[in-house]
C-alpha atoms as a PDB file:
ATOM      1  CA  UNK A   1    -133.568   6.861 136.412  1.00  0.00           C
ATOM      2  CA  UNK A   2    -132.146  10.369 135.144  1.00  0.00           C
ATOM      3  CA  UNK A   3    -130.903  11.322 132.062  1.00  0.00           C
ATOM      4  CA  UNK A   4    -127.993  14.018 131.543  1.00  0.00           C
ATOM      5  CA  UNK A   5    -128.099  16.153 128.696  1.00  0.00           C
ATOM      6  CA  UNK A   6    -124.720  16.126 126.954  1.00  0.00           C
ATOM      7  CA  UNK A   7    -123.770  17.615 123.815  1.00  0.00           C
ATOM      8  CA  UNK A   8    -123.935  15.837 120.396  1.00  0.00           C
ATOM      9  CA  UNK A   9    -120.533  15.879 120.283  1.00  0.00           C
ATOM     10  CA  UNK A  10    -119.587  13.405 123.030  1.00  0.00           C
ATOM     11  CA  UNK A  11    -121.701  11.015 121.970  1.00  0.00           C
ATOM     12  CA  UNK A  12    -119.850   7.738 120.341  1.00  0.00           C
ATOM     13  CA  UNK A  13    -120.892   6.897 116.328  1.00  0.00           C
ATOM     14  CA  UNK A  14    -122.829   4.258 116.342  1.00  0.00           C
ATOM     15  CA  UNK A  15    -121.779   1.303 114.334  1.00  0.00           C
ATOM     16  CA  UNK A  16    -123.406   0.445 110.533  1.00  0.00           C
ATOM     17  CA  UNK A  17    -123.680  -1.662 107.990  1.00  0.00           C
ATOM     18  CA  UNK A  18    -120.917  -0.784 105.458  1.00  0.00           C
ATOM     19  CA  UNK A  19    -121.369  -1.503 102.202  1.00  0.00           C
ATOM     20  CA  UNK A  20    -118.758  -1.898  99.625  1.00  0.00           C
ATOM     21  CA  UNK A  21    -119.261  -0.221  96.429  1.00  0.00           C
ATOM     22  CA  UNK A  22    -118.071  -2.498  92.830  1.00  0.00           C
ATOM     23  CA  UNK A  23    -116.901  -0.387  90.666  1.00  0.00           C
ATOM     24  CA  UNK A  24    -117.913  -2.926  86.888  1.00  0.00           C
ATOM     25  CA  UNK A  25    -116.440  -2.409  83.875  1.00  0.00           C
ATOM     26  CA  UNK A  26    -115.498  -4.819  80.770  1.00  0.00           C
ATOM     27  CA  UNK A  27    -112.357  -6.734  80.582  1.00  0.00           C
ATOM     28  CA  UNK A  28    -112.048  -6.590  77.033  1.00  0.00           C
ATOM     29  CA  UNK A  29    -111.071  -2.911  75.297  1.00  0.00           C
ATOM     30  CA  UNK A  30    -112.692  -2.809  71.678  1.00  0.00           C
ATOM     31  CA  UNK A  31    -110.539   0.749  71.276  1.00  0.00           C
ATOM     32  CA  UNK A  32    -106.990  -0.492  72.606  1.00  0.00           C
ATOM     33  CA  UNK A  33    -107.914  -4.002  70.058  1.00  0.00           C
ATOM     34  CA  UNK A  34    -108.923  -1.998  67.033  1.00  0.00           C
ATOM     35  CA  UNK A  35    -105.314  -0.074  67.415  1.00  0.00           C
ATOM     36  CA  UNK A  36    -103.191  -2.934  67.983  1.00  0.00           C
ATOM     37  CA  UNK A  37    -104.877  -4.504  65.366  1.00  0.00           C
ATOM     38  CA  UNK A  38    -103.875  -1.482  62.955  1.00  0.00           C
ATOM     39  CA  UNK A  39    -100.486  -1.166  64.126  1.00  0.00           C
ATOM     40  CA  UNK A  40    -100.182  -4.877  63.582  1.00  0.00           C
ATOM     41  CA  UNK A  41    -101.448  -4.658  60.003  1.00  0.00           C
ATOM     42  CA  UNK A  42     -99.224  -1.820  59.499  1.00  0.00           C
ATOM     43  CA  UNK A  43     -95.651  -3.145  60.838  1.00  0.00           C
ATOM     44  CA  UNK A  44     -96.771  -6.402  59.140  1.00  0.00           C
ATOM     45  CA  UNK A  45     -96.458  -4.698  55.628  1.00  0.00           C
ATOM     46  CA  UNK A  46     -93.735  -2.900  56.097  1.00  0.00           C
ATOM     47  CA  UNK A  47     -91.347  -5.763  56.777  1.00  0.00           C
ATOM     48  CA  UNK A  48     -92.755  -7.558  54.315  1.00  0.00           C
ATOM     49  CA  UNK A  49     -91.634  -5.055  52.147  1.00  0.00           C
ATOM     50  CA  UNK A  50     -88.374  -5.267  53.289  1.00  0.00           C
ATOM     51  CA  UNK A  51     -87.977  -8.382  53.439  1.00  0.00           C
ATOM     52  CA  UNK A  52     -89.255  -8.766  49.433  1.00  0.00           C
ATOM     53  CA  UNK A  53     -87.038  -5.782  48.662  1.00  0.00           C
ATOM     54  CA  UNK A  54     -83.663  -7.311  50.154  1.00  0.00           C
ATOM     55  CA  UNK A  55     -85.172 -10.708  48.748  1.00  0.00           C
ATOM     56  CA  UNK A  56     -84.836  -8.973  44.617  1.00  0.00           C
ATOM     57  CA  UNK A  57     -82.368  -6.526  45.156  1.00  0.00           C
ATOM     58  CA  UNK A  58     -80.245  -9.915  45.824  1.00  0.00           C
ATOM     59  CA  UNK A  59     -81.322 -11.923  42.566  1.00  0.00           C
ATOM     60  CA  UNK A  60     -80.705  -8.643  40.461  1.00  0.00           C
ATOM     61  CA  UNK A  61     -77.688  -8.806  42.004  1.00  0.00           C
ATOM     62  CA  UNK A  62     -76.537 -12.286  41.268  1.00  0.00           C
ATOM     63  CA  UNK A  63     -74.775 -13.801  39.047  1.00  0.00           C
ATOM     64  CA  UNK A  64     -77.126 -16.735  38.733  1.00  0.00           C
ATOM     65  CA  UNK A  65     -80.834 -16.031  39.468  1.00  0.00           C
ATOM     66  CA  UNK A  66     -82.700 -18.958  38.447  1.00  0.00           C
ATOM     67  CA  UNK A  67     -80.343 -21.260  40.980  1.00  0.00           C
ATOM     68  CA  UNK A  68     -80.542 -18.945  43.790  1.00  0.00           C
ATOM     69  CA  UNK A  69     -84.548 -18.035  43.254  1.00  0.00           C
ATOM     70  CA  UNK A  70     -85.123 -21.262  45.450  1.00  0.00           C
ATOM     71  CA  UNK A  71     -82.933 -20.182  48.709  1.00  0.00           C
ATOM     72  CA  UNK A  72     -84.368 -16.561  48.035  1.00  0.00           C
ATOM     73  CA  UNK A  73     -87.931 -17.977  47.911  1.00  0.00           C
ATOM     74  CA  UNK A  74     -87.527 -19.795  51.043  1.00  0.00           C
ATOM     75  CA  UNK A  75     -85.799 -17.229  52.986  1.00  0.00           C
ATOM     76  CA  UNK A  76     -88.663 -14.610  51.968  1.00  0.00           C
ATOM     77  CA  UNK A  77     -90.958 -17.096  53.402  1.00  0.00           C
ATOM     78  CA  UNK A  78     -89.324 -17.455  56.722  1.00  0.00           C
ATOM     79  CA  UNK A  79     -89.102 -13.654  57.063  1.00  0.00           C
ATOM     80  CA  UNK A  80     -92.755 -13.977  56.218  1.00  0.00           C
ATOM     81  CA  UNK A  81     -93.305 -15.379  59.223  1.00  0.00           C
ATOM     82  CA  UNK A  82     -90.773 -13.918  61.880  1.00  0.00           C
ATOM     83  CA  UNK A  83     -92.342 -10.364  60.812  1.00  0.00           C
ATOM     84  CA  UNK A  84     -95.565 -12.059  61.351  1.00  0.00           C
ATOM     85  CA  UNK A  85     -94.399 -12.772  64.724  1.00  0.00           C
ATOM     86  CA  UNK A  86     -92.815  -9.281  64.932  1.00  0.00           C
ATOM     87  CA  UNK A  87     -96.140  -7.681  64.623  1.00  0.00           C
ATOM     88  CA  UNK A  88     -97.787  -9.422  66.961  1.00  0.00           C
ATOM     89  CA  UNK A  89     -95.953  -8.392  69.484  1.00  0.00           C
ATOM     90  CA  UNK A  90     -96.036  -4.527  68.816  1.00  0.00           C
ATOM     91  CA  UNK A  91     -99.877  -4.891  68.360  1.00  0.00           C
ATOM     92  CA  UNK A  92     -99.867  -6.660  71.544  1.00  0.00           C
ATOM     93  CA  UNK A  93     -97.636  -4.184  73.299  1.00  0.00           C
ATOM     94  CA  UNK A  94     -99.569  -1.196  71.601  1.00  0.00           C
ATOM     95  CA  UNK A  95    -102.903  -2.528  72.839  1.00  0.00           C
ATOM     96  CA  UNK A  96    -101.687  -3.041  76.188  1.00  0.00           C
ATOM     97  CA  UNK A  97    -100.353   0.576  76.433  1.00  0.00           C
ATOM     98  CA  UNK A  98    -103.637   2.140  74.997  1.00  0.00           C
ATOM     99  CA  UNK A  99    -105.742   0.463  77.686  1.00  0.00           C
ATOM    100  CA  UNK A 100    -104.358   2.474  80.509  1.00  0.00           C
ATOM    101  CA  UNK A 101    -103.237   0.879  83.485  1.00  0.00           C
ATOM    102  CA  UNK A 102    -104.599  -2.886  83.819  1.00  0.00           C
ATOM    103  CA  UNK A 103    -103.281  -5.804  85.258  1.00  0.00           C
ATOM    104  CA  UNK A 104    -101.628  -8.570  83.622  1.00  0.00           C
ATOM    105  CA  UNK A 105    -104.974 -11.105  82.996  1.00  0.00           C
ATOM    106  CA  UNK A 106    -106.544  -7.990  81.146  1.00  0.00           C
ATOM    107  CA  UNK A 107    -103.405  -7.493  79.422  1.00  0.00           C
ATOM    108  CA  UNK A 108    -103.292 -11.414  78.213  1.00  0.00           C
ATOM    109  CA  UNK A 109    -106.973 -11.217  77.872  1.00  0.00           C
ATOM    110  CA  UNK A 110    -107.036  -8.520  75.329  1.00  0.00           C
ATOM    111  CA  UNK A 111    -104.014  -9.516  73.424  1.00  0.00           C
ATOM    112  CA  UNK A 112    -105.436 -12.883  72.737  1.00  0.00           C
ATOM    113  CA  UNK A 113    -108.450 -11.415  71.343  1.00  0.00           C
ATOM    114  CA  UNK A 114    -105.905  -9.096  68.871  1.00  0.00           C
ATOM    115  CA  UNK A 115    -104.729 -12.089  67.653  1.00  0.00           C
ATOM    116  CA  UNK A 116    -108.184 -13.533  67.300  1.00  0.00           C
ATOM    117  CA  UNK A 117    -108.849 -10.668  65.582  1.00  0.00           C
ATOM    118  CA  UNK A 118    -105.910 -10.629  62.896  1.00  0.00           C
ATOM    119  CA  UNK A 119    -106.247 -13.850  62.067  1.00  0.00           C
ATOM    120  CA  UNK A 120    -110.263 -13.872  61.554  1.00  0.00           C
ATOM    121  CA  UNK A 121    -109.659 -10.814  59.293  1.00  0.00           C
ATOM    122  CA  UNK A 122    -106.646 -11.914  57.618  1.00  0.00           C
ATOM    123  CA  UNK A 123    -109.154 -15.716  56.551  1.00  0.00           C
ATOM    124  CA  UNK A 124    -111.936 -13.294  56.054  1.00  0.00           C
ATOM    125  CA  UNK A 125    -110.247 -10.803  53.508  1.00  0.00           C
ATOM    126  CA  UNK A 126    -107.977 -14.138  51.808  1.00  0.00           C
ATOM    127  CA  UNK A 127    -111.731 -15.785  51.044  1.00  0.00           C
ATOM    128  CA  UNK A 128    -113.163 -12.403  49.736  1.00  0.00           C
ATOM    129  CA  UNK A 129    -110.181 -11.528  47.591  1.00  0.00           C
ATOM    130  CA  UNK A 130    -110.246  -8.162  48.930  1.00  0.00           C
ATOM    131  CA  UNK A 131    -107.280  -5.890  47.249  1.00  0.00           C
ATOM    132  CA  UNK A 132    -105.097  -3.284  48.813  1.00  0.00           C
ATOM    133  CA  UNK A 133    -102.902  -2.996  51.584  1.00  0.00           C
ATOM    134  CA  UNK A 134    -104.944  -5.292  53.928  1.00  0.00           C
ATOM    135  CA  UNK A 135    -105.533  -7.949  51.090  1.00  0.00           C
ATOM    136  CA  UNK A 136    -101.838  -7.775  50.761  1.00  0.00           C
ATOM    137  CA  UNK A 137    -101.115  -8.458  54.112  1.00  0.00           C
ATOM    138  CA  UNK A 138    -103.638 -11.279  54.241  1.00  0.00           C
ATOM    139  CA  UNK A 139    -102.677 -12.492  51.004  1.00  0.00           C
ATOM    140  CA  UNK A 140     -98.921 -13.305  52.303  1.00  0.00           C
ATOM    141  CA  UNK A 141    -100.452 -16.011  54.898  1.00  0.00           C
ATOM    142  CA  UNK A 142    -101.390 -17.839  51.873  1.00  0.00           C
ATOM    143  CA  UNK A 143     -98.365 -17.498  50.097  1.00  0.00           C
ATOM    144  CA  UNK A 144     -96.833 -19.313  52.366  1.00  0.00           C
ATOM    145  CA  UNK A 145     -99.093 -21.544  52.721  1.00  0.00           C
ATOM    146  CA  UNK A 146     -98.110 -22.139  49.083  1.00  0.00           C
ATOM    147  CA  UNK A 147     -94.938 -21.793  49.151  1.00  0.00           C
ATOM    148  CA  UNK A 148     -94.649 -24.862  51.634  1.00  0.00           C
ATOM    149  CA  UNK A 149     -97.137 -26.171  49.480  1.00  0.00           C
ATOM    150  CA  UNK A 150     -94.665 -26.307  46.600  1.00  0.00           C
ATOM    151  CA  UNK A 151     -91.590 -26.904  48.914  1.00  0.00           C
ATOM    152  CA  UNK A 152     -93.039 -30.282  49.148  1.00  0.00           C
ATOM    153  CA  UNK A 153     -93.662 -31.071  45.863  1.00  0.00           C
ATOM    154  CA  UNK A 154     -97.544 -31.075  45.467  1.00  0.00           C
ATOM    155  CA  UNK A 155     -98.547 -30.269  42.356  1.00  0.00           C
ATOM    156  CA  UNK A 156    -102.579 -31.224  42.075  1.00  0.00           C
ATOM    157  CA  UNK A 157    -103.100 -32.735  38.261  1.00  0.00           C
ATOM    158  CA  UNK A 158    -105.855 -31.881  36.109  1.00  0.00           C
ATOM    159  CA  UNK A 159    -107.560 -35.201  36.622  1.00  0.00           C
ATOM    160  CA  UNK A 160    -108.294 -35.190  40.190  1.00  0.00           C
ATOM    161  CA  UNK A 161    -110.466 -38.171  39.770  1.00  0.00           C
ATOM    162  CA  UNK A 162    -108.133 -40.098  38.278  1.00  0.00           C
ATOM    163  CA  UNK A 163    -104.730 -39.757  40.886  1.00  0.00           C
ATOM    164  CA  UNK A 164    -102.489 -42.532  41.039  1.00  0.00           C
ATOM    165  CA  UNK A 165    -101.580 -43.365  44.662  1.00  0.00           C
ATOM    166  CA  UNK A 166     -98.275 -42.280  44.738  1.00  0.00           C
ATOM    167  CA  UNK A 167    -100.164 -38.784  43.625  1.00  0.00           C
ATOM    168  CA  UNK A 168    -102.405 -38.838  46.277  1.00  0.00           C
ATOM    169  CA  UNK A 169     -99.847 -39.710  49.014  1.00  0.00           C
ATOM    170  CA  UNK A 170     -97.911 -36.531  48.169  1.00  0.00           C
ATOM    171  CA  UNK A 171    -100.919 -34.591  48.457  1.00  0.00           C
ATOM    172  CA  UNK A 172    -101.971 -35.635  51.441  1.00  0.00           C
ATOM    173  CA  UNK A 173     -98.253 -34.853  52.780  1.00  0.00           C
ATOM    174  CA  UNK A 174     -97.936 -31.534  51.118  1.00  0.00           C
ATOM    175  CA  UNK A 175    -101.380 -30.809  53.005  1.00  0.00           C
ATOM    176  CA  UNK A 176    -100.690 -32.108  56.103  1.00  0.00           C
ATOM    177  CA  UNK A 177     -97.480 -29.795  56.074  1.00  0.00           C
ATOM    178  CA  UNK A 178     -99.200 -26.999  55.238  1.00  0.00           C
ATOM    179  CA  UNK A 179    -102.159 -27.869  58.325  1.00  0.00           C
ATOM    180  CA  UNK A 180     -99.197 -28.507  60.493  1.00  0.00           C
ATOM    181  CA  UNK A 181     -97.377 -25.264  59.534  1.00  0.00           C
ATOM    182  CA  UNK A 182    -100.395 -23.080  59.916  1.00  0.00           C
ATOM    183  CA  UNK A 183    -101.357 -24.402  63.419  1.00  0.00           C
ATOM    184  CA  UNK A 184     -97.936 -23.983  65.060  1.00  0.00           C
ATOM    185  CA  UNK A 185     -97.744 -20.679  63.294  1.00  0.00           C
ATOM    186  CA  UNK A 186    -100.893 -19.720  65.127  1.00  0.00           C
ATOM    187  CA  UNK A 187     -99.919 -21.223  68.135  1.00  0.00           C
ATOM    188  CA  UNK A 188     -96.238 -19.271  68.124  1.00  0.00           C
ATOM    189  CA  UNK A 189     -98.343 -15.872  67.019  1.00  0.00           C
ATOM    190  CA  UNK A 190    -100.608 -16.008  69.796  1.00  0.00           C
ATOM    191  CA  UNK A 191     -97.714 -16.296  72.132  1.00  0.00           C
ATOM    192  CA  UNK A 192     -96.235 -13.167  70.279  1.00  0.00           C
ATOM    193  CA  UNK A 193     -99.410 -11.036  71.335  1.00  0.00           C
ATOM    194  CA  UNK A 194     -99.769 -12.145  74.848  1.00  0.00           C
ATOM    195  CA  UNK A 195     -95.596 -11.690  75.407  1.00  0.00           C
ATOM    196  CA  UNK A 196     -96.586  -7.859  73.540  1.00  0.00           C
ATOM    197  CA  UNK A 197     -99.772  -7.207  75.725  1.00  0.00           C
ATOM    198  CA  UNK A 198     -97.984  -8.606  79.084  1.00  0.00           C
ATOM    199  CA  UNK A 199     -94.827  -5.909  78.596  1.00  0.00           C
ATOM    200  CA  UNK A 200     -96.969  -3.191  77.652  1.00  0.00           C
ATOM    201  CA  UNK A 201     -99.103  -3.663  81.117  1.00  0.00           C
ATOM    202  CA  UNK A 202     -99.173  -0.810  83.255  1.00  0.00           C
ATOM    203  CA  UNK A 203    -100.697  -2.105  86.666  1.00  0.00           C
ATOM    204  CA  UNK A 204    -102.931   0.402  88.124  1.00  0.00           C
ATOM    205  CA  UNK A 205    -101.614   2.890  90.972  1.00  0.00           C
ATOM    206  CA  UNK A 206    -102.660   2.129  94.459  1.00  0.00           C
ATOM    207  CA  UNK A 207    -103.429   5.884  96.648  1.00  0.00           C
ATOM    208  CA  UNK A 208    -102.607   5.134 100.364  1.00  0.00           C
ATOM    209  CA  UNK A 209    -104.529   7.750 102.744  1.00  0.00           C
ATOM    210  CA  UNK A 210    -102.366   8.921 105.525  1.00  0.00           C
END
């Protein structure tokens, strides 16, 4: 057997193990949330504000207020909860857009947890009575909560011990509209921030090596 010396160069590269390095990182942005959540707040009280503005500028306006305060009170309520909705979706699509590029499950992911988010706060600062612009914000939830409340006609007397069944029936109906209203107002605001968070995904570049 001989052996010829030949340079390093013309020898093959041997084949190895390659391994394939994960590059981990969380799924959910704390950051991105906080600012959608702020945003949210934000465009939240400002149509609310315009909303209650149009809402009194048109009974000062009227001939009649006391007959119209009815059809004023319920359309403030329903603008209530379309800017509700309305906010949502810009806190959705500003969270989306402050994460960077992800894909469209960490886009959905993160703008369910906004609206986790606002609606934790918004029971937390109702229950705690907190003032200012974030109790106001949270405070409207509840107003329409009463507002459908008093829609239906539920007015809970004195003597609570004492209700006569035709009292109780109509508050058990004025509370299960008011249960009923709040969970498909949930349901339709969640959809709001995941619509907001999915258009406001930027999916992440892909670098081809020539």
């Amino acid at each position: 057997m001989s052996y010829v010396n030949r340079p390093i160069d013309d020898i093959p590269p041997q084949p190895g193990v390659v391994t394939k390095a994960i590059d981990y990182h969380d799924s959910v942005r704390w950051g991105p949330i906080i600012s959608g959540l702020v945003v949210a707040l934000a465009t939240y009280l400002v149509l609310n504000a315009l909303g209650g503005a149009l809402g009194t500028g048109f009974l000062s306006d009227s001939g009649a207020p006391r007959s119209n305060a009815d059809n004023v009170g319920t359309s403030v309520g329903i603008w209530s909860i379309i800017s509700l909705l309305i906010s949502l979706f810009i806190g959705g699509w500003f969270t989306s857009r402050a994460c960077g590029p992800i894909n469209r499950s960490i886009a959905l992911l993160n703008g369910t947890i906004l609206w986790a988010t606002v609606l934790a706060l918004s029971a937390w600062l109702v229950a705690s009575g907190v003032s200012g612009a974030f109790g106001i914000a949270a405070s409207n939830a509840g107003e329409v909560i009463n507002q459908v409340q008093q829609q239906g006609g539920v007015n809970v007397p004195a003597n609570a011990p004492n209700v006569s069944a035709n009292e109780a029936r109509s508050l058990a109906e004025g509370a299960t509209k008011a249960l009923w209203s709040f969970f498909f107002g949930s349901l339709l605001g969640l959809i709001a921030a995941m619509i907001g968070a999915s258009a406001g995904a930027r999916t992440p570049r892909t670098h081809h090596s020539t």
